[in-house]
N, C-alpha and C. Protein backbone atom coordinates (compact mmCIF):
# COMPACT_ATOMS: atom_id res chain seq x y z
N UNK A 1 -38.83 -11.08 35.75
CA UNK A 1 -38.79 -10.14 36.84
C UNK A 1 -39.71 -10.61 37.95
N UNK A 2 -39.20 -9.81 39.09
CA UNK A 2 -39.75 -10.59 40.31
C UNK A 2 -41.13 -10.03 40.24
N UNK A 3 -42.17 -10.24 40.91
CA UNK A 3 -43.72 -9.27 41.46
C UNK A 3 -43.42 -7.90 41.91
N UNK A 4 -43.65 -7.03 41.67
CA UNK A 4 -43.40 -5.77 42.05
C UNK A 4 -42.16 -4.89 41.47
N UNK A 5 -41.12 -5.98 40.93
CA UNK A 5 -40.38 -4.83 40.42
C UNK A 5 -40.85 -4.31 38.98
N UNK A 6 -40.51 -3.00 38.62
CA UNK A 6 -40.83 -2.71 37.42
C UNK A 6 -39.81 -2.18 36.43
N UNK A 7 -38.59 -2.48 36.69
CA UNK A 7 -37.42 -2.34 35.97
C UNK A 7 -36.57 -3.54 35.58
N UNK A 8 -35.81 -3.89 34.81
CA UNK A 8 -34.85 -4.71 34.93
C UNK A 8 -33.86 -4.13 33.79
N UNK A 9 -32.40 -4.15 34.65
CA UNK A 9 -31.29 -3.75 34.07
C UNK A 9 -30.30 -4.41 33.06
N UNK A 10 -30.45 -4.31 31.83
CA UNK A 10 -29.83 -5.46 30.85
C UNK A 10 -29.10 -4.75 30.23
N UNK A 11 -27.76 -4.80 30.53
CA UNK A 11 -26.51 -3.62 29.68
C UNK A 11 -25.69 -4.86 28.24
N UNK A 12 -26.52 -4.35 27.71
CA UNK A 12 -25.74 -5.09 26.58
C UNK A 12 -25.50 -4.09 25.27
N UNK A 13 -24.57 -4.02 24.91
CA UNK A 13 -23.66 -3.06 24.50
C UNK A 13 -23.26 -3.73 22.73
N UNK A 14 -23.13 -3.71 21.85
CA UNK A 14 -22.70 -4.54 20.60
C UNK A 14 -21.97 -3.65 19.74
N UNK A 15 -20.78 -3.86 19.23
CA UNK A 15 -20.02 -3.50 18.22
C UNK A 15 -19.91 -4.05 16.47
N UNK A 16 -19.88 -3.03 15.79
CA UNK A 16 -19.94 -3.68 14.46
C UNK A 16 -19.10 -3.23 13.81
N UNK A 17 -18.39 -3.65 13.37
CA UNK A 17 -17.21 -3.07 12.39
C UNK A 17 -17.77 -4.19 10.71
N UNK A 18 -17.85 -2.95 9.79
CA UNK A 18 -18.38 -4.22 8.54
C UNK A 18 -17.81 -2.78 7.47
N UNK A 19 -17.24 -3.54 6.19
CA UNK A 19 -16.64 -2.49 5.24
C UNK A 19 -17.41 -3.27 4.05
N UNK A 20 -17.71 -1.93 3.23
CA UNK A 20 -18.96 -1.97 1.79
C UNK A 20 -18.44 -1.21 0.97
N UNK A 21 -18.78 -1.54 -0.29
CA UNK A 21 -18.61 -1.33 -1.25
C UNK A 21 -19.23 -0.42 -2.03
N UNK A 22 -20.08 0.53 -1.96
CA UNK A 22 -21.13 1.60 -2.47
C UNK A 22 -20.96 1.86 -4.01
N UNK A 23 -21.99 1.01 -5.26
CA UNK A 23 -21.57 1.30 -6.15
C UNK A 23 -22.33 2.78 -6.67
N UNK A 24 -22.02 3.75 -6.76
CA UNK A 24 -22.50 5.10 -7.36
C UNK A 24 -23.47 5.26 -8.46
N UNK A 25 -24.40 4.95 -8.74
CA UNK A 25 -25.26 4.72 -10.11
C UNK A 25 -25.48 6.44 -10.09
N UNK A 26 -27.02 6.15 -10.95
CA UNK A 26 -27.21 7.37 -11.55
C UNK A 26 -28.52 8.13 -10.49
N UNK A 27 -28.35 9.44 -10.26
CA UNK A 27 -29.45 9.95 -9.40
C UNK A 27 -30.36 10.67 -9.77
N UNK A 28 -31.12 11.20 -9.23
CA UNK A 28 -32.38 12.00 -9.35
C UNK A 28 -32.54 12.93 -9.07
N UNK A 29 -32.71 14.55 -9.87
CA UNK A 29 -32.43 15.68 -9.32
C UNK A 29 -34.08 15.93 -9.19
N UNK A 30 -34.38 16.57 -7.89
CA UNK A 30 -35.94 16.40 -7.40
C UNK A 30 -35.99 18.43 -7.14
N UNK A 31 -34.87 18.89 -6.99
CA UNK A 31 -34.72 20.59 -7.09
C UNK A 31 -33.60 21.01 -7.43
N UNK A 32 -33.91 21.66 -8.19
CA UNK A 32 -32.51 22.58 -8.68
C UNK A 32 -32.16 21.92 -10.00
N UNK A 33 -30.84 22.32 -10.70
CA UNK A 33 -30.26 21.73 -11.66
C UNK A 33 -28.59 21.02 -11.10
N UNK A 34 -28.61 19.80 -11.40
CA UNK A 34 -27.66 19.39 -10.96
C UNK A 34 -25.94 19.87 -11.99
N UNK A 35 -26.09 19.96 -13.22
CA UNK A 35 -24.38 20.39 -13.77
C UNK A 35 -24.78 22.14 -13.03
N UNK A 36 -25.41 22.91 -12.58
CA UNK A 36 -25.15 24.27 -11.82
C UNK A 36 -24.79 24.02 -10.70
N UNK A 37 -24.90 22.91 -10.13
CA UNK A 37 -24.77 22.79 -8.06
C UNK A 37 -24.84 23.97 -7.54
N UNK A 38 -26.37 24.38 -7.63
CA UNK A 38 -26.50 25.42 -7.37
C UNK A 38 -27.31 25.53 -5.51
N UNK A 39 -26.92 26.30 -4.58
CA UNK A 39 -27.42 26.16 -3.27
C UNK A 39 -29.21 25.87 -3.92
N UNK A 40 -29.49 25.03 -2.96
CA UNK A 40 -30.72 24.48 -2.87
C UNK A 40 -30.90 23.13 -3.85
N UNK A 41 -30.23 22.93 -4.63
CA UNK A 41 -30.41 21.43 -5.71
C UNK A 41 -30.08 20.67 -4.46
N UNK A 42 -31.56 19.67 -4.57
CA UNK A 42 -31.57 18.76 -3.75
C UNK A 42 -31.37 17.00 -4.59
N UNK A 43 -30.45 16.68 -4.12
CA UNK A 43 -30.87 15.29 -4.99
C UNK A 43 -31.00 13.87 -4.35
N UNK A 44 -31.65 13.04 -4.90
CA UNK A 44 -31.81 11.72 -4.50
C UNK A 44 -31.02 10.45 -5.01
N UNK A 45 -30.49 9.35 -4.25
CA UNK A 45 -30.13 8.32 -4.88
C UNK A 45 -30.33 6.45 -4.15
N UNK A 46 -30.16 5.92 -4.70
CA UNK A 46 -30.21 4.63 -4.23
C UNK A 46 -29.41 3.43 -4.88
N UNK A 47 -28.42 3.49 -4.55
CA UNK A 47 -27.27 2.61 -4.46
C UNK A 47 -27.24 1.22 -3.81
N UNK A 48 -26.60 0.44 -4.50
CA UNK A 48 -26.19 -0.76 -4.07
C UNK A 48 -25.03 -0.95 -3.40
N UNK A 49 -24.76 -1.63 -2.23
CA UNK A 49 -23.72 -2.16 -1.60
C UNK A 49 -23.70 -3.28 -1.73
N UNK A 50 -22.03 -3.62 -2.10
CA UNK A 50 -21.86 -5.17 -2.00
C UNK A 50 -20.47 -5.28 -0.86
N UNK A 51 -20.01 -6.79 -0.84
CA UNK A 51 -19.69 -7.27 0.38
C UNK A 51 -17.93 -6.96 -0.34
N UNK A 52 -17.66 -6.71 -1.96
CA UNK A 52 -16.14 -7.28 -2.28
C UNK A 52 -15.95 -6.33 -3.54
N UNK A 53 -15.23 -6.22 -4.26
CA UNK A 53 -15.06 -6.02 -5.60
C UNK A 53 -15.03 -7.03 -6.58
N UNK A 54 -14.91 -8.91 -5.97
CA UNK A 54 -14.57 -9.31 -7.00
C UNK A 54 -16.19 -9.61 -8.16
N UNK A 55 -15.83 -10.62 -8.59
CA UNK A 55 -16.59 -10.68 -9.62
C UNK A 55 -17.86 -11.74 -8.38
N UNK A 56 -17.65 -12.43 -7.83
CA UNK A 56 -18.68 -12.89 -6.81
C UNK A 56 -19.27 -12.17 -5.99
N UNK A 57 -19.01 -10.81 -6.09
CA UNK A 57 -19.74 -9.69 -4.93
C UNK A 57 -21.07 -10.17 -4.60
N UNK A 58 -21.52 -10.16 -3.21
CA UNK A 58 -22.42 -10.29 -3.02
C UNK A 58 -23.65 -8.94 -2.52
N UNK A 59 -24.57 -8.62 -3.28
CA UNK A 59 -25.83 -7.52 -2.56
C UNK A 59 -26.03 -7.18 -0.96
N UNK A 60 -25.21 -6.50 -0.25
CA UNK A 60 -25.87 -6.65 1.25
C UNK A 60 -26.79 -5.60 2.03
N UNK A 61 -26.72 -4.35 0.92
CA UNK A 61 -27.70 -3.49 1.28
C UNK A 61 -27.97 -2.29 0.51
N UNK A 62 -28.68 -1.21 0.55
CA UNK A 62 -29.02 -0.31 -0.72
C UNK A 62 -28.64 0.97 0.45
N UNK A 63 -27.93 2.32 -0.20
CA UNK A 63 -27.74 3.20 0.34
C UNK A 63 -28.92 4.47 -0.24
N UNK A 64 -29.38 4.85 0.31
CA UNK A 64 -30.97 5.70 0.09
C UNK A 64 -30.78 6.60 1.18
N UNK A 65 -30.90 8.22 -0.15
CA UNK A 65 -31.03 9.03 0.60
C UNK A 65 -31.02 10.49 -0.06
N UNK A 66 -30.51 11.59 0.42
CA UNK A 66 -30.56 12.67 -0.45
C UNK A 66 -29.13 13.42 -0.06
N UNK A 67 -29.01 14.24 -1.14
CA UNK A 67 -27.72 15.33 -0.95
C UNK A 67 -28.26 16.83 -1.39
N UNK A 68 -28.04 17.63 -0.52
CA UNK A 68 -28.71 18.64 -0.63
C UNK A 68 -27.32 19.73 -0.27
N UNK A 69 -27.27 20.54 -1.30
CA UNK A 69 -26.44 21.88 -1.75
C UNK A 69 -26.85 23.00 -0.53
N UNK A 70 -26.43 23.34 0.68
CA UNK A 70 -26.75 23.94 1.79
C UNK A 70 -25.95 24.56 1.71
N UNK A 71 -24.88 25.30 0.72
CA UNK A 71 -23.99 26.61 1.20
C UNK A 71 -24.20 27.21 -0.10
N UNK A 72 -24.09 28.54 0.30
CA UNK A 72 -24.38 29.57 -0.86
C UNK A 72 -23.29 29.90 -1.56
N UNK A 73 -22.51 29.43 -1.23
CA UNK A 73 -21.21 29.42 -1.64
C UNK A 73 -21.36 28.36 -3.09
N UNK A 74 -21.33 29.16 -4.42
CA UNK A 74 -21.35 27.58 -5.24
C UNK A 74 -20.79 26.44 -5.32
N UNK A 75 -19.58 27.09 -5.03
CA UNK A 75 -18.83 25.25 -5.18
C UNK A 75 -18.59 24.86 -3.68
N UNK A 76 -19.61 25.21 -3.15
CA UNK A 76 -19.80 23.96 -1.57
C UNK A 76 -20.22 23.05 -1.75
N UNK A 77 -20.39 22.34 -0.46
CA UNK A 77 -20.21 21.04 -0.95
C UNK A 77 -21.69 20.55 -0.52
N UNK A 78 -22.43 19.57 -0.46
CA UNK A 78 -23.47 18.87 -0.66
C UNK A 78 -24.01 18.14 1.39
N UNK A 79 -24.79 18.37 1.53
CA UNK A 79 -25.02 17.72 2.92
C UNK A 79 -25.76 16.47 2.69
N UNK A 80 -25.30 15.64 3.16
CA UNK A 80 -25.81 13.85 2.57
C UNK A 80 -27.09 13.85 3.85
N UNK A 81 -27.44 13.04 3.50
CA UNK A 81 -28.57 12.42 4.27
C UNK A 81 -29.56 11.52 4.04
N UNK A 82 -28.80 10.19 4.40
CA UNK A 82 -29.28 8.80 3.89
C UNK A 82 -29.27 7.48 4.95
N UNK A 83 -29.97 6.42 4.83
CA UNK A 83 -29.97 5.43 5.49
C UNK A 83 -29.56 4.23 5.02
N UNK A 84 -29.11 3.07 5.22
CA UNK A 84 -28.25 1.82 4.76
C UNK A 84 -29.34 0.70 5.29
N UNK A 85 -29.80 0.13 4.57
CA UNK A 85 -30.94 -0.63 4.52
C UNK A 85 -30.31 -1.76 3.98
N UNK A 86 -29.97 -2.68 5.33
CA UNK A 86 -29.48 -3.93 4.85
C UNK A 86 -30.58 -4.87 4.42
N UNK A 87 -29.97 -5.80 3.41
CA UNK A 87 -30.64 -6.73 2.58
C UNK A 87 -30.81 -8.40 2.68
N UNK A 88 -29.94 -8.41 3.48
CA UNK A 88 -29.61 -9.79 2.96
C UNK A 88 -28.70 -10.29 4.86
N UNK A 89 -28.57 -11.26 5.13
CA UNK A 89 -27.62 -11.66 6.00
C UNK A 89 -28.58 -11.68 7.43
N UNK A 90 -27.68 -11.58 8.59
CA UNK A 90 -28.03 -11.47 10.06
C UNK A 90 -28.63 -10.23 10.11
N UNK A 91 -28.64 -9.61 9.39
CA UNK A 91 -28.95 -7.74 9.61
C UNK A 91 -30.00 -7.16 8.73
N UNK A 92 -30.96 -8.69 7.98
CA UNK A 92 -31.40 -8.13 7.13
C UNK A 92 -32.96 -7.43 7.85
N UNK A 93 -33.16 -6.52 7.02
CA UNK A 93 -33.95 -5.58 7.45
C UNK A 93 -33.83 -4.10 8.34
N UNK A 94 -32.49 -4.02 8.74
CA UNK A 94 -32.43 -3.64 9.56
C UNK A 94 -31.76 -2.47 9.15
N UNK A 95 -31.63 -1.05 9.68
CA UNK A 95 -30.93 0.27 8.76
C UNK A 95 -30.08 1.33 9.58
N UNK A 96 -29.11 1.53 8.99
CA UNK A 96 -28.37 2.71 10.15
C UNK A 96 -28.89 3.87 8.83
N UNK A 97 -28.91 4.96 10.05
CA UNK A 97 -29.43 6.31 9.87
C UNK A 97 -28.05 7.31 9.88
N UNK A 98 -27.46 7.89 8.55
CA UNK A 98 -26.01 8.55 8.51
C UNK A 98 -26.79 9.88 8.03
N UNK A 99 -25.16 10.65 8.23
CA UNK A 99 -25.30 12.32 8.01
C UNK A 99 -24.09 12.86 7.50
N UNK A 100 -23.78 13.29 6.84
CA UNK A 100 -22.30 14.42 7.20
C UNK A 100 -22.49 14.94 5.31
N UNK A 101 -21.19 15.73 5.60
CA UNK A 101 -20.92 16.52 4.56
C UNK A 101 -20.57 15.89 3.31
N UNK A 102 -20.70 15.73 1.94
CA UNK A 102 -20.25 14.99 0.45
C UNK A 102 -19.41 16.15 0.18
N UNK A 103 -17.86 15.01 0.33
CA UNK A 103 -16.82 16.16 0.22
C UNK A 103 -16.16 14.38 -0.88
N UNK A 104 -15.29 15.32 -1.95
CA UNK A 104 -14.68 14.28 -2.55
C UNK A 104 -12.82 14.08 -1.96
N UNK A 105 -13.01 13.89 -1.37
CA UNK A 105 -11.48 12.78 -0.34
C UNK A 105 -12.50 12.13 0.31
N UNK A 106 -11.28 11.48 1.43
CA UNK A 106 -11.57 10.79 2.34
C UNK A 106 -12.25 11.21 2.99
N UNK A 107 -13.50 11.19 3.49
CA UNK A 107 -14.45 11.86 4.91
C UNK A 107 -14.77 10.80 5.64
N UNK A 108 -16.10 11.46 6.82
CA UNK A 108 -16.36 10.71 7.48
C UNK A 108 -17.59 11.23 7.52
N UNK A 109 -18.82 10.21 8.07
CA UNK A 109 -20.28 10.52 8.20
C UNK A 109 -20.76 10.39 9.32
N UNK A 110 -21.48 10.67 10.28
CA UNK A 110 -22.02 10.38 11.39
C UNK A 110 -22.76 9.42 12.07
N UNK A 111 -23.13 8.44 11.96
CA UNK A 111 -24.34 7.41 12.51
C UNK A 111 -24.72 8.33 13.83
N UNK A 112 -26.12 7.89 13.10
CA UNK A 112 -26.92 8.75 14.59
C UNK A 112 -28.66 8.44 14.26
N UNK A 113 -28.32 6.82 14.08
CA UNK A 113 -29.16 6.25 14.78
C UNK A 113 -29.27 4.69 14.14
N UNK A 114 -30.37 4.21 14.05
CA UNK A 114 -30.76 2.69 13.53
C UNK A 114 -32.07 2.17 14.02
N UNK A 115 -32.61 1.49 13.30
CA UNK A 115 -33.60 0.16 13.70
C UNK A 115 -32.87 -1.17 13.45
N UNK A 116 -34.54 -2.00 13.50
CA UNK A 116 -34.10 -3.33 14.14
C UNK A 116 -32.92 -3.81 14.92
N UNK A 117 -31.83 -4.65 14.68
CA UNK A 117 -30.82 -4.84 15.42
C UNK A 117 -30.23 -3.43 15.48
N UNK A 118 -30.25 -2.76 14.49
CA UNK A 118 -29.05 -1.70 15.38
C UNK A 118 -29.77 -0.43 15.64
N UNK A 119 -30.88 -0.36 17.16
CA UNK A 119 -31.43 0.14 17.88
C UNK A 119 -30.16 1.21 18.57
N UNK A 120 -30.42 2.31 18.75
CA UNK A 120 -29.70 3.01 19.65
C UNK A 120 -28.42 3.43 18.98
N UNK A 121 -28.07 2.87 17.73
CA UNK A 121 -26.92 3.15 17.27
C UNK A 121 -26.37 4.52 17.24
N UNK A 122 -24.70 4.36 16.92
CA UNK A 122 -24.19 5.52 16.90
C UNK A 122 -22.58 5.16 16.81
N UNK A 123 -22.10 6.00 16.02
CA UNK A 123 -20.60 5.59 15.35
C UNK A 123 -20.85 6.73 14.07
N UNK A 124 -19.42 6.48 13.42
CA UNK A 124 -19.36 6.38 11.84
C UNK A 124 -18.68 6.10 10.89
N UNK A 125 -18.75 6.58 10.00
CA UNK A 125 -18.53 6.06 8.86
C UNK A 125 -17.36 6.14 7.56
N UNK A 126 -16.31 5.95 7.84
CA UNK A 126 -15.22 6.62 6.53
C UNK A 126 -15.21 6.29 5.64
N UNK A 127 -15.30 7.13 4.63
CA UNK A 127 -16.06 6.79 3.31
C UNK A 127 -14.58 7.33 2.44
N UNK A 128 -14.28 6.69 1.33
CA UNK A 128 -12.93 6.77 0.29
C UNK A 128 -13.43 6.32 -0.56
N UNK A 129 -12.68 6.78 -2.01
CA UNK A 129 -13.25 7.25 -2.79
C UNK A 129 -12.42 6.31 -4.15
N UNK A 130 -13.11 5.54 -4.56
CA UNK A 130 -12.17 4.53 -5.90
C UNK A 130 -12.02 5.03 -6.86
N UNK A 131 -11.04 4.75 -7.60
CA UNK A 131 -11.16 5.35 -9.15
C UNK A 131 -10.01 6.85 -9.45
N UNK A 132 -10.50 6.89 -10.65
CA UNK A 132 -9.78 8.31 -11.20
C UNK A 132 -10.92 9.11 -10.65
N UNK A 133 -9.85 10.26 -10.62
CA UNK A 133 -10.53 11.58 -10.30
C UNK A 133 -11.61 12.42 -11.46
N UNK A 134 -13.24 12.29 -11.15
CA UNK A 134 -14.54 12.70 -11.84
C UNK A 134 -14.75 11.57 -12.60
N UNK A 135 -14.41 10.21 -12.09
CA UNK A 135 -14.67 8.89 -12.31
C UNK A 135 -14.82 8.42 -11.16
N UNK A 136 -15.39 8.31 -9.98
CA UNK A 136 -15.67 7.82 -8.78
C UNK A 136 -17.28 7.33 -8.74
N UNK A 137 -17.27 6.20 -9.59
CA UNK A 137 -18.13 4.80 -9.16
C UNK A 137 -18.68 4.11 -8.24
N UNK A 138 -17.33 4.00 -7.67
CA UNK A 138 -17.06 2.84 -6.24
C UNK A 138 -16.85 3.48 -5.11
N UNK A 139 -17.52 3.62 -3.77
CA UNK A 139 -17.04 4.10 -3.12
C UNK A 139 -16.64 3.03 -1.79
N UNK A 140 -16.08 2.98 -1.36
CA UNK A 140 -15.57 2.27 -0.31
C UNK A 140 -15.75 2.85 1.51
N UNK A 141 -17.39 1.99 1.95
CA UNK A 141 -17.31 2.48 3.11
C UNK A 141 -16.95 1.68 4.27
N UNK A 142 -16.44 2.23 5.37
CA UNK A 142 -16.13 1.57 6.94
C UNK A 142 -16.71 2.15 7.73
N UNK A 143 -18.30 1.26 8.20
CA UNK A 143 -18.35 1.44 9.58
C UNK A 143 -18.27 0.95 10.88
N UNK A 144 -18.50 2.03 11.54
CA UNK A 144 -18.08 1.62 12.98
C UNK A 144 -19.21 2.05 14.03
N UNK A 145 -19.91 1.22 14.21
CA UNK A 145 -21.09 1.57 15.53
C UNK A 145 -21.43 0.87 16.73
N UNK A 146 -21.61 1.20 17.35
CA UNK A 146 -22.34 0.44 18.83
C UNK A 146 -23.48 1.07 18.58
N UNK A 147 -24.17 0.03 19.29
CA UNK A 147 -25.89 -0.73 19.25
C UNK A 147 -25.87 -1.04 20.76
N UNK A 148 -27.69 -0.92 20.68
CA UNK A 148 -28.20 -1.71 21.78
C UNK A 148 -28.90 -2.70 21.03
N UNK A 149 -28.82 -3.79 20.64
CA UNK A 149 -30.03 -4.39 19.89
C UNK A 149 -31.42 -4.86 21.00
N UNK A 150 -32.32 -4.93 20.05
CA UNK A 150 -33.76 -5.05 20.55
C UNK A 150 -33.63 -6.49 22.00
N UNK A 151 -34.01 -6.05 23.04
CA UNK A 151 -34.20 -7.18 23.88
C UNK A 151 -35.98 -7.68 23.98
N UNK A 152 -36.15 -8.90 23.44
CA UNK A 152 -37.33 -9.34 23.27
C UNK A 152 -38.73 -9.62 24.78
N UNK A 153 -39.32 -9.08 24.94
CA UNK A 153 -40.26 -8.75 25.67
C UNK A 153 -40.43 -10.30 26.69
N UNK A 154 -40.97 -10.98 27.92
CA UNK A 154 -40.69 -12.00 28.18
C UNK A 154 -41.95 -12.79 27.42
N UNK A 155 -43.23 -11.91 27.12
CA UNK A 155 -43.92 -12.80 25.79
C UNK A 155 -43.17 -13.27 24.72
N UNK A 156 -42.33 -12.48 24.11
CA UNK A 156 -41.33 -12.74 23.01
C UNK A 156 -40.55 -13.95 22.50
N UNK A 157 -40.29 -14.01 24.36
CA UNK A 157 -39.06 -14.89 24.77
C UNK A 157 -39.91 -16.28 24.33
């Protein structure tokens, strides 16, 4: 930047389209009792994502977060709230911040937000569901976000 100015305008805009594999392990009930799903059972989990189903799958990030029973209604459904903490690759370190409802079909989750590269983010997420029905393991996610990623300071540079 020139002497005196104190802005500079850098529109850079980035798209990501990347589909994961969410394998479902076992979670952690931290309130409530989980076979009651009773309003207020809050629970925790941390899942692995990989890149495939086959037998070479590769680790690309851990899904961490909680599901919390928010309708008084008993058999409502669960409000997710977790982050995707990539592991491995161009993105490693770096986490999108999701939201939405744990409904068993097809849904969708919110992105509404990120660090490192995916600063500013926002998109989401359709999440489907593998397997027999009260056998769902695998879940199969697609997201979709735009980013601003980090522009490095001209010390940086």
């Amino acid at each position: 930047m020139e002497s005196g100015d104190y802005y500079k305008i850098i529109p850079r805009r980035c798209e990501l389209k990347y589909r994961l594999y969410v394998h479902r392990g076992d979670v952690e009930v931290v309130a409530g009792v989980l076979s009651n799903a009773a309003f207020g059972t809050i629970v925790v989990n941390d899942w692995a994502a990989y890149d495939s189903l086959d037998s070479n799958k590769k680790l690309i990030a851990r899904v961490q977060g909680t599901h919390t029973h928010a309708e008084s209604n008993k058999h409502g459904n669960y409000f997710d709230n977790f982050r995707i903490t990539f592991i491995d690759g161009s993105f490693k370190g770096s986490t999108l911040q999701v939201r939405g409802d744990h409904i068993l079909k097809p849904a969708e989750w919110a992105i509404v937000g990120g660090s490192g590269e995916f600063t500013f983010a926002q998109g989401m997420v359709n999440k489907t569901l593998m397997g027999e029905p009260g056998q769902y393991t695998i879940v199969q996610i697609d997201i979709y976000a735009i980013y601003t990623p980090p522009t490095p300071s001209p010390e940086q540079a």
